[in-house]
Protein backbone atom coordinates (compact mmCIF):
# COMPACT_ATOMS: atom_id res chain seq x y z
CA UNK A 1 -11.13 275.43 121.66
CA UNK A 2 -12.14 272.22 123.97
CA UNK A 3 -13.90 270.36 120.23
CA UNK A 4 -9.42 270.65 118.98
CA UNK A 5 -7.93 269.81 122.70
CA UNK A 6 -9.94 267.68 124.71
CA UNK A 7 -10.91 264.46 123.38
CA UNK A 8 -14.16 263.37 126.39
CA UNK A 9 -17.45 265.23 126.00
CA UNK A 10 -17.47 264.76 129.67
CA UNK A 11 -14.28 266.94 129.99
CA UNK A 12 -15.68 270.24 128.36
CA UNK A 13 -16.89 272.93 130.66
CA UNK A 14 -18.18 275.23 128.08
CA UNK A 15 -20.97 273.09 126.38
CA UNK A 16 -24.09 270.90 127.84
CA UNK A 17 -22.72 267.27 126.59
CA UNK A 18 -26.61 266.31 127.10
CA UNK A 19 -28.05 268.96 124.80
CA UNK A 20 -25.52 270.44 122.60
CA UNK A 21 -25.79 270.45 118.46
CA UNK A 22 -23.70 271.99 116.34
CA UNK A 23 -25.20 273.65 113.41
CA UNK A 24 -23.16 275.21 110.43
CA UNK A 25 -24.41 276.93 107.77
CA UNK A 26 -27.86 275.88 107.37
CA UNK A 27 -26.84 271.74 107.46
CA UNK A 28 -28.11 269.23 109.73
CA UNK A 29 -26.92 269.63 113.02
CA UNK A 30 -24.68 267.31 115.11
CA UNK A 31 -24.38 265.80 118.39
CA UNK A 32 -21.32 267.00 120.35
CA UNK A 33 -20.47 263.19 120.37
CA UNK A 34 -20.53 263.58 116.02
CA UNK A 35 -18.46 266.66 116.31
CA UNK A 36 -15.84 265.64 118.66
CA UNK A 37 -15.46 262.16 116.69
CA UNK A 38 -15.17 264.03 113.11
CA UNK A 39 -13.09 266.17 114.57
CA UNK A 40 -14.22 270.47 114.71
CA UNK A 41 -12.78 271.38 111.34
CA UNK A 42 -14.33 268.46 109.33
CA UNK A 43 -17.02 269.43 110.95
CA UNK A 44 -16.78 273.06 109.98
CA UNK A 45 -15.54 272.16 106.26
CA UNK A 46 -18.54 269.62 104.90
CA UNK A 47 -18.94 270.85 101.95
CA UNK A 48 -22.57 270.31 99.94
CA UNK A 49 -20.36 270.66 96.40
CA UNK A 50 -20.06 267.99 94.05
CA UNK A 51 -16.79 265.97 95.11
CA UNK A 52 -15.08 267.02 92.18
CA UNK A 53 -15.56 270.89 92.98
CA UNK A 54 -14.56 270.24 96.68
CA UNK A 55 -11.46 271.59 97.66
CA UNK A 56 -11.12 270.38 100.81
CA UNK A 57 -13.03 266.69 101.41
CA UNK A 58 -14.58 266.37 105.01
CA UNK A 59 -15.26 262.71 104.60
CA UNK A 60 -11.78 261.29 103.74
CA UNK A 61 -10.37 263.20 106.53
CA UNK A 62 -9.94 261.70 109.99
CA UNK A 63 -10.19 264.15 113.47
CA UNK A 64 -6.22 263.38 113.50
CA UNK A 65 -5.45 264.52 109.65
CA UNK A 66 -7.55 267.50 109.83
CA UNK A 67 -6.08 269.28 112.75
CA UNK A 68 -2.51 268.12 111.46
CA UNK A 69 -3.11 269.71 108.40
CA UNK A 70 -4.38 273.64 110.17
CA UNK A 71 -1.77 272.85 112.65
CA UNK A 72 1.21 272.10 110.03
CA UNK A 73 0.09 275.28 107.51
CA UNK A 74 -1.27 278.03 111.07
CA UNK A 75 2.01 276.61 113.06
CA UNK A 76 1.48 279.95 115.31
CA UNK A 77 -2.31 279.29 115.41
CA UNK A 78 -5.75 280.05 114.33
CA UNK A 79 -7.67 282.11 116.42
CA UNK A 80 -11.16 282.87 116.66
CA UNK A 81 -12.03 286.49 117.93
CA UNK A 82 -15.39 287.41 118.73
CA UNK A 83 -15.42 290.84 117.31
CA UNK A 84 -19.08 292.02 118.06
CA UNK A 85 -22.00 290.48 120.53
CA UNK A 86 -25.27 291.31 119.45
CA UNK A 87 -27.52 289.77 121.76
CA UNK A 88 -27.40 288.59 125.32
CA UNK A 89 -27.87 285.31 126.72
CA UNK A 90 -30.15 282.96 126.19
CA UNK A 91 -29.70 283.79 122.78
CA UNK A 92 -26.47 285.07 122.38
CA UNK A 93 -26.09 286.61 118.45
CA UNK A 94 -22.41 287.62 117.46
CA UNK A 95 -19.96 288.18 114.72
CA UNK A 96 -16.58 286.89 114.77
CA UNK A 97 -13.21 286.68 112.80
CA UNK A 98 -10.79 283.26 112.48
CA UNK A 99 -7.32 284.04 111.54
CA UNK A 100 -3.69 282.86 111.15
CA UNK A 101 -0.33 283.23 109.22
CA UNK A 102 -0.27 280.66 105.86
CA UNK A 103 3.56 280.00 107.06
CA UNK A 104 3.31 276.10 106.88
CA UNK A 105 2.24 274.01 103.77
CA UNK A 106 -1.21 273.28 103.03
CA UNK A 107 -1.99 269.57 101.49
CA UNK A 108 -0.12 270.07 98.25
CA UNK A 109 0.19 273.93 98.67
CA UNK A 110 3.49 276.18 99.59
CA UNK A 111 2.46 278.70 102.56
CA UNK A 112 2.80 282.63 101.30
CA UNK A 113 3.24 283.93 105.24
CA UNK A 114 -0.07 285.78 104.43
CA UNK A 115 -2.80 286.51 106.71
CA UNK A 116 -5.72 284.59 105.99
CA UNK A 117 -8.73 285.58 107.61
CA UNK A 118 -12.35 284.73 107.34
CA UNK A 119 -15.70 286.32 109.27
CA UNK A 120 -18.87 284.83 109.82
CA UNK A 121 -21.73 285.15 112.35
CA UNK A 122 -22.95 282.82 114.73
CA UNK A 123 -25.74 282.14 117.77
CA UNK A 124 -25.07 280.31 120.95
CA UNK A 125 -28.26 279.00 122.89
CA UNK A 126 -26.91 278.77 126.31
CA UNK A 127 -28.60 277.10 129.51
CA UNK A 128 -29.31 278.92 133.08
CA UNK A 129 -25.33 278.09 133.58
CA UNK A 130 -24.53 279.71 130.46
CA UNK A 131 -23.26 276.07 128.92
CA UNK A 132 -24.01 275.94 125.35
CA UNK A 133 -26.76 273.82 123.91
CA UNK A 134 -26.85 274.94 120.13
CA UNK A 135 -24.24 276.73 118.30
CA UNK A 136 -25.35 278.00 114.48
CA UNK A 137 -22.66 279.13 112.52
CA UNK A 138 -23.06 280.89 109.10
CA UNK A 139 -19.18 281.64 107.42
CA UNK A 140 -18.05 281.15 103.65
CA UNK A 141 -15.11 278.53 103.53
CA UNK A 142 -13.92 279.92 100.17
CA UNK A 143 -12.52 282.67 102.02
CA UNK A 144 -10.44 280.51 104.45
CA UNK A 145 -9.67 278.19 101.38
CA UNK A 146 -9.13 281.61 98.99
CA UNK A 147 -6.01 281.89 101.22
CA UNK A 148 -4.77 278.57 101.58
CA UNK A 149 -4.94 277.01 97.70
CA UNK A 150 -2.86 280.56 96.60
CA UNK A 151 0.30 278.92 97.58
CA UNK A 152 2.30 277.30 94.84
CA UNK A 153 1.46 274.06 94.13
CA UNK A 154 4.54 271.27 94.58
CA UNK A 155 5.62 269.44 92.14
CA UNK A 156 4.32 265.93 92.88
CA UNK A 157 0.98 267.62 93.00
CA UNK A 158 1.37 269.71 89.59
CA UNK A 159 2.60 265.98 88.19
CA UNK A 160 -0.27 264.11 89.51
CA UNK A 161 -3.14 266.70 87.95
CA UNK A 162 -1.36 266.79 84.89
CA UNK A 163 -2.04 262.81 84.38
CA UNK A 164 -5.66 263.41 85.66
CA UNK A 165 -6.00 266.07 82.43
CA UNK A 166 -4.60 263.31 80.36
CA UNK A 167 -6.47 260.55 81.68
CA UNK A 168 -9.74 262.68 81.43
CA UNK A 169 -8.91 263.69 78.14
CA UNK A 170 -8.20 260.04 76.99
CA UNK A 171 -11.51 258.99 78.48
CA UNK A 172 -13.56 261.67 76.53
CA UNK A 173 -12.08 261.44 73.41
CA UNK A 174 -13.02 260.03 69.88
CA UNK A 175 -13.15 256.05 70.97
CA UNK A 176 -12.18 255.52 66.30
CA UNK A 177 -9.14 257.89 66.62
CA UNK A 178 -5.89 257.25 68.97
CA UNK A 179 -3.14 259.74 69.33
CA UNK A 180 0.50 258.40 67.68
CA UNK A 181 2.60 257.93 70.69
């Protein structure tokens, strides 16, 4: 919750600002500095897919245009519920569930007022005043994004993709024969 509302590292009560890294599934990890100035959901949403197979792109997204986008298409939220705790501290070992209502549009998608859920796992290292120090989180976006790209698709959006196909198609084609226009 503090990495979407407070905008100091200084300001967080939950995390050590000194120590804390922020690992998710299996990538490099980053600073709480990184995370706070990507912004929590780019963060969460790097994908290691080939740009062209990525359906949402970390990198061209700002902290700003990422939570404006989950806010616009969650506009009653997105919780995360710890559903299970494993372990205790240091090492605390737990599974949890992040949810919301699709009921706002989604980049170029129509929201279907479905539940769109997603569970994961995840380990918090925590120091003798129970601030965090490392948080590893293992999830699959495709569920989260399973939800979100289901909505129709507007009609700007279906226009632009359609000239991609023809531009693509134009591109790999025989260079000796051109289409009659």
């Amino acid at each position: 919750m503090e990495l979407s509302h407070k905008i100091k590292l200084q300001d967080f009560n939950t995390i050590n600002p000194r120590k804390f890294k922020l690992f998710v599934n299996g990538r490099e990890g980053l600073s709480g500095e990184e995370t706070l100035r990507i912004g929590s959901y780019n963060a969460f949403l790097k994908s290691p897919l080939p740009e062209e197979f990525q359906y949402y792109k970390a990198e061209e997204e700002t902290f700003e245009s990422s939570h404006e986008a989950f806010r616009s298409c969650f506009p009653r939220g997105f919780a995360w519920e710890v559903i299970e705790v494993y372990s205790p501290p240091p090492l605390i070992a737990f599974k949890f569930r992040h949810w919301g209502f699709f009921e706002g549009p989604f980049k170029s998608h129509s929201p279907t007022g479905e539940l769109v859920e997603f569970y994961g796992l995840a380990t918090l290292k925590v120091d003798e005043a129970l601030k965090v120090e490392e948080a590893e989180v293992y999830y699959d976006p495709a569920e989260l994004f399973g939800g979100l790209l289901k909505g129709k698709i507007t009609a700007s959006e279906s226009q632009s993709k359609e000239n991609v196909k023809e531009d693509l198609a134009a591109s790999v084609g025989c260079p000796f024969f051109k289409p009659k226009e």
